[in-house]
Protein backbone atom coordinates (compact mmCIF):
# COMPACT_ATOMS: atom_id res chain seq x y z
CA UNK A 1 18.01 -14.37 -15.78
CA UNK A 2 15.12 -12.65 -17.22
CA UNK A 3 12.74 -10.65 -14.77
CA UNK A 4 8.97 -10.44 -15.65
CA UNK A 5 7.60 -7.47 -13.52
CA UNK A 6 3.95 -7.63 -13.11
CA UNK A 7 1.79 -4.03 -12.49
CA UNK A 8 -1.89 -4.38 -11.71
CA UNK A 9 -3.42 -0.85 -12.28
CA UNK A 10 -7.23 0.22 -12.03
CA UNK A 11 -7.96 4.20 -13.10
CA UNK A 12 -4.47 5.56 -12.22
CA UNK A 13 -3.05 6.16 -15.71
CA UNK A 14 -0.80 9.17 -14.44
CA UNK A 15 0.90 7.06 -11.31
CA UNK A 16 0.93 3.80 -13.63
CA UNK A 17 3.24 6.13 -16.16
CA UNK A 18 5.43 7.28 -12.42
CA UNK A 19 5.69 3.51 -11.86
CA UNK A 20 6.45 2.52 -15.46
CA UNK A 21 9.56 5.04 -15.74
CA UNK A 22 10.92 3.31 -12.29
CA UNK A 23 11.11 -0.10 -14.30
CA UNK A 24 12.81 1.17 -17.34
CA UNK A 25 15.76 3.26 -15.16
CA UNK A 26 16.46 -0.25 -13.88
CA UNK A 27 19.98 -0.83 -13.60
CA UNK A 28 19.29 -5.04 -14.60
CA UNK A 29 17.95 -4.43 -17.83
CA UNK A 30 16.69 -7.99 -18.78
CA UNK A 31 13.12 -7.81 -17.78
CA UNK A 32 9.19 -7.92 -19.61
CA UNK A 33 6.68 -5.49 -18.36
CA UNK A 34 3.21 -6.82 -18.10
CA UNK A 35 0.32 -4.31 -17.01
CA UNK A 36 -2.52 -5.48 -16.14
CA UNK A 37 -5.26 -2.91 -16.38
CA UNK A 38 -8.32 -4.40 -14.14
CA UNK A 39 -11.25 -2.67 -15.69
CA UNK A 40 -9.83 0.93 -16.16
CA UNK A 41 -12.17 3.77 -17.50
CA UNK A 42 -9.75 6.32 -18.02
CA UNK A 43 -7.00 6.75 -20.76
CA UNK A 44 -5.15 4.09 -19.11
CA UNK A 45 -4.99 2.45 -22.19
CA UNK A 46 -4.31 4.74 -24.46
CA UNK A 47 -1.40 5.69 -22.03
CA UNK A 48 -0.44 1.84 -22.02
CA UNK A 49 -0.65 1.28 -25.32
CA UNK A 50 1.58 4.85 -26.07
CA UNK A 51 4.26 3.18 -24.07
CA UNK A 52 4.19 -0.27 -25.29
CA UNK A 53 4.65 1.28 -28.88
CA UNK A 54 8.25 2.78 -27.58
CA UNK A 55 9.53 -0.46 -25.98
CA UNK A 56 9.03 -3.90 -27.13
CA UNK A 57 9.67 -5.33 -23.48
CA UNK A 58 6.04 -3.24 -21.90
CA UNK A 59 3.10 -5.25 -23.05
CA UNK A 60 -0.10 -4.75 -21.49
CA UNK A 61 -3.64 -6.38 -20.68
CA UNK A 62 -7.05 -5.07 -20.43
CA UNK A 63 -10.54 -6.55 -19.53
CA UNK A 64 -13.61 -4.47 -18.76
CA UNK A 65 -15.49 -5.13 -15.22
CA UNK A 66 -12.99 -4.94 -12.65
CA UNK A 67 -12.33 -8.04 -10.61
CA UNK A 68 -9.65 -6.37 -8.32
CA UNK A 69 -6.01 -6.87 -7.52
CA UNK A 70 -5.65 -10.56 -7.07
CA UNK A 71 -6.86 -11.33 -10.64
CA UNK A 72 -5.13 -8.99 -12.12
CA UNK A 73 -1.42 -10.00 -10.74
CA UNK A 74 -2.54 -13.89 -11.40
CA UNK A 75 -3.46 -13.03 -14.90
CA UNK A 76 -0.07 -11.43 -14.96
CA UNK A 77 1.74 -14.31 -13.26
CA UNK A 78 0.19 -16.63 -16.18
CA UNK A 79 1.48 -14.37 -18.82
CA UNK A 80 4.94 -13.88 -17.15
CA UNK A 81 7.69 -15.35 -19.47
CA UNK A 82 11.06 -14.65 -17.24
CA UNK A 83 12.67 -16.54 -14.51
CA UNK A 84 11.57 -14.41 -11.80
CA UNK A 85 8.32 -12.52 -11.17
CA UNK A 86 8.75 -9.10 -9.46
CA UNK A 87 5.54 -7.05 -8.38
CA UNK A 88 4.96 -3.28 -8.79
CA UNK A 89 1.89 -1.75 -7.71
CA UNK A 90 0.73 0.73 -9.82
CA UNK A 91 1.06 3.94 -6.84
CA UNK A 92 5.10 2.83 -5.78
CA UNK A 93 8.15 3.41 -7.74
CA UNK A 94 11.29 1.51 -7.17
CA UNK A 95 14.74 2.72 -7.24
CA UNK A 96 17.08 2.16 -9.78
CA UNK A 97 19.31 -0.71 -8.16
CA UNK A 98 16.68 -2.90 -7.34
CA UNK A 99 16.59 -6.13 -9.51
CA UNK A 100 20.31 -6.07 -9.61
CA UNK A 101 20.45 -6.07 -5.97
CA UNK A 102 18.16 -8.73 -5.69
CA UNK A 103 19.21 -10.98 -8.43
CA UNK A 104 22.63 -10.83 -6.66
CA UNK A 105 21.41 -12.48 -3.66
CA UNK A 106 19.64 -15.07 -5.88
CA UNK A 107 23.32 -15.77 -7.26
CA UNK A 108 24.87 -15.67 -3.96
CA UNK A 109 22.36 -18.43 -2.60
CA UNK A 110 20.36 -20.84 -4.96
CA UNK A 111 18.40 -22.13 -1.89
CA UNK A 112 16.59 -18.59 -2.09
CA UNK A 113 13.06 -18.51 -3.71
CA UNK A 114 12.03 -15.10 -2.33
CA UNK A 115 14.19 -11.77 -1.74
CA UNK A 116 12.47 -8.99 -0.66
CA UNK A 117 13.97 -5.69 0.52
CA UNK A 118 13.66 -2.50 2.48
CA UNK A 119 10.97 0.47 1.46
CA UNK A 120 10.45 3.77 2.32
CA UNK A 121 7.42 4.71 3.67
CA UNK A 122 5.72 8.20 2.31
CA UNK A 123 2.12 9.19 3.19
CA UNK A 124 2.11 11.64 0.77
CA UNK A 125 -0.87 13.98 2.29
CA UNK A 126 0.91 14.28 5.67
CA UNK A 127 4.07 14.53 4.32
CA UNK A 128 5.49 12.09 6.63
CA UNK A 129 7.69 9.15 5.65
CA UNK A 130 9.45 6.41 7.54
CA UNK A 131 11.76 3.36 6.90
CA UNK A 132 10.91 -0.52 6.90
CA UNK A 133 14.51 -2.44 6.93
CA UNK A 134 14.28 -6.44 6.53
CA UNK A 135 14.63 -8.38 9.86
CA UNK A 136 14.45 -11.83 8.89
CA UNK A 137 15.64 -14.22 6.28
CA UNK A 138 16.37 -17.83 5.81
CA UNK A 139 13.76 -20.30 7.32
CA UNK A 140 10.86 -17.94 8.04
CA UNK A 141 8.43 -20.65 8.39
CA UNK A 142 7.29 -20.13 11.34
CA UNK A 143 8.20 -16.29 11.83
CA UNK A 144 5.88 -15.40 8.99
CA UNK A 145 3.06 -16.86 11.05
CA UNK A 146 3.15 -14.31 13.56
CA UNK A 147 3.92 -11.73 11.53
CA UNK A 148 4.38 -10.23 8.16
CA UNK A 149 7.68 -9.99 7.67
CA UNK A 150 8.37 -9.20 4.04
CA UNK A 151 6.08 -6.61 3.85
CA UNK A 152 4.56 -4.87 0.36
CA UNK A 153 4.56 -7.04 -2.98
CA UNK A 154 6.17 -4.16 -4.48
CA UNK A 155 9.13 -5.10 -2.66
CA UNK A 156 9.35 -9.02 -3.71
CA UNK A 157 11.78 -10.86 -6.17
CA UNK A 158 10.38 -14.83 -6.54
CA UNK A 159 11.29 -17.58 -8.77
CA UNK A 160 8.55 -18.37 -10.90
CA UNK A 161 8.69 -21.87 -10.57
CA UNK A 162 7.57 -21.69 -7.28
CA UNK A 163 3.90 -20.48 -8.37
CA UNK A 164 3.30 -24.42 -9.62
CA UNK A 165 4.21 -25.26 -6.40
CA UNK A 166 2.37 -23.00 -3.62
CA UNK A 167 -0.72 -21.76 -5.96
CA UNK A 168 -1.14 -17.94 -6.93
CA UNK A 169 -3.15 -15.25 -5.28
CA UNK A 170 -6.07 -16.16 -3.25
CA UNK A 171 -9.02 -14.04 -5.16
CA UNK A 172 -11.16 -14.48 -2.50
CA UNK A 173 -9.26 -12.49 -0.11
CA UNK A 174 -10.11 -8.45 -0.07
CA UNK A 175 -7.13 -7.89 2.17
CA UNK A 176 -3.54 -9.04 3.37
CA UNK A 177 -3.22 -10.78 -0.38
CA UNK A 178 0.21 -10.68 -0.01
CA UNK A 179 1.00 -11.96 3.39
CA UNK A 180 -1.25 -15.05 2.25
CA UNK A 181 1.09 -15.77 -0.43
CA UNK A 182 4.50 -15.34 1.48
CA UNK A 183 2.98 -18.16 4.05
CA UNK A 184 2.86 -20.37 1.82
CA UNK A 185 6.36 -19.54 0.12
CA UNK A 186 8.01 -19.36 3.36
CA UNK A 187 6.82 -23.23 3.76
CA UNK A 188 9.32 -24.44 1.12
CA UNK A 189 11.97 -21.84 0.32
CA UNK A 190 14.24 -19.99 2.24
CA UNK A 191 13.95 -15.59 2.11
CA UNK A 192 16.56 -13.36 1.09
CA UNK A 193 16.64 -9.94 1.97
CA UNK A 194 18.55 -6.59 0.28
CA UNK A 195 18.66 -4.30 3.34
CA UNK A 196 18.62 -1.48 1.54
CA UNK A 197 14.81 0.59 0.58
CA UNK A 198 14.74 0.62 -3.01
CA UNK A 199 10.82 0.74 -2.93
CA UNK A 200 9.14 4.06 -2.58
CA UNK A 201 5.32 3.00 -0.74
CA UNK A 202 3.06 5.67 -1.16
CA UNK A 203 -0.19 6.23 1.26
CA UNK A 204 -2.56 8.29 0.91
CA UNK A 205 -5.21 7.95 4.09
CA UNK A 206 -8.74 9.51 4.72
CA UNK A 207 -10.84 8.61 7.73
CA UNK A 208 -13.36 6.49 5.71
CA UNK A 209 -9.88 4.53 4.04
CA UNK A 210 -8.78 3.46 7.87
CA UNK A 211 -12.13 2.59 8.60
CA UNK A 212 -13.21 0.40 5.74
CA UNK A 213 -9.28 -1.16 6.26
CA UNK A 214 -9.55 -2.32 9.24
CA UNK A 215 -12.56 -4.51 8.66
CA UNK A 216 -11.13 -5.59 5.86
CA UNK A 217 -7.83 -6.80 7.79
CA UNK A 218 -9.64 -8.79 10.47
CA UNK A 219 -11.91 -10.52 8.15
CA UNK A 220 -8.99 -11.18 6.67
CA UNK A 221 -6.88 -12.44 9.69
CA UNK A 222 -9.96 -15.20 10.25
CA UNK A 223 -9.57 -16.83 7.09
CA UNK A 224 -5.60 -16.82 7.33
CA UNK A 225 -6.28 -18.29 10.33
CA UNK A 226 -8.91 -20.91 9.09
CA UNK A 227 -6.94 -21.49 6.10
CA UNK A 228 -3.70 -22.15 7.88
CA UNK A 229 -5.16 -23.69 10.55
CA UNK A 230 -2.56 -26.70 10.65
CA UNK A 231 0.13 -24.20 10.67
CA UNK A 232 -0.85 -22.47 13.65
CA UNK A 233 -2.11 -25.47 15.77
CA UNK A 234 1.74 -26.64 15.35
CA UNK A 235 2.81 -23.19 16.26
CA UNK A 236 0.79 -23.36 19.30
CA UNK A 237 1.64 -26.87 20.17
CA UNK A 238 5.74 -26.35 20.08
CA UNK A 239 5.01 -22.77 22.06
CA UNK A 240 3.43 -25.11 24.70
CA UNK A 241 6.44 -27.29 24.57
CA UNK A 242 8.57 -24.63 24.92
């Protein structure tokens, strides 16, 4: 079972390396590397293309003009070669067990499309961090509605196969890409979960980041919301019922 572990990156060619090196420790060894370097104007690819020299499984992509997260993991989606497709953003690190322990649960359950697992939680300028432990698995078609359950891509294991099935990641969306995605998994696969945080999610938050956030996340709840629409009149007809 080959893993194809996807890293968007834009200007960060010193966390990109951190993020890199968390891939390689890996414990599951069979995986491609594909960076994806969204209109970088640092040494990013100089750095990229230092690494890629060293090991034949790190290959990476660069286009000028940057067109923001959501191309860049569907460009690396396209490219992906391997069974699975594992995300990695280009700021978190994962811990050395973490494909193993998720391709176990894949083995364990071939009605899984989706594993995700638990993540620590560091904001690194208030030196504060915090734990996020899985809550729900199985059918989470409904539960995912009304919240985000599975949390960070950084975090997710998914069989590829299921891209040709539920579409990739909405470009038009400047916020919540993820969640949008996991919706529409959740509507025809069950979730696994490995309980254990073998993502490290860094923060870093100014005043002006929460700000320009927030508007960002409810602009980005209404067109869930639009775009779902069927989904949550169903929800809010068997609540009624209930």
């Amino acid at each position: 079972m080959k893993v194809s572990v996807v890293i968007p990156t834009h200007n960060r060619s010193k966390l990109v390396v951190r993020a890199i090196d968390s891939v390689l420790r890996q414990t599951y060894q069979n995986f491609e590397v594909i960076i994806v370097s969204d209109g970088s104007t640092d040494d990013t690819e100089f750095v990229l293309k230092e690494i890629s020299e060293k090991d034949a499984r790190v290959r990476f992509i660069s286009y000028q003009n940057a067109k923001g997260g959501n191309y860049a993991r569907n460009i690396g989606i396209r490219e992906a070669t391997g069974d699975f497709v594992a995300f990695l953003d280009d700021d978190d690190e994962w811990m050395p067990e973490k494909l193993e322990l998720q391709l176990n649960e894949f083995k364990k359950n071939e009605a899984l499309g989706l594993v995700y697992t638990g993540v620590e939680i560091v904001y690194d300028d208030k030196n504060i961090k915090y734990y996020s432990t899985p809550r729900k698995i199985g059918d989470l078609s409904k539960d995912i509605l009304i919240r985000n359950y599975i949390g960070t891509t950084s975090s997710v294991v998914i069989k590829k196969n299921l891209f040709s099935k539920i579409g990739l990641f909405d470009e038009n969306l400047k916020a919540l890409q993820d969640y949008d995605v996991w919706i529409r998994a959740c509507q025809i696969t069950k979730v696994g979960a490995v309980s254990k945080p073998l993502v490290i999610y860094h923060n870093f938050t100014s005043v002006k980041q929460i700000s320009d956030d927030l508007q960002k996340y409810v602009d980005a709840i209404k067109y869930i919301r639009k775009k779902y629409e069927k989904y949550y009149n169903d929800l809010d007809h068997m609540s009624l019922i209930k």
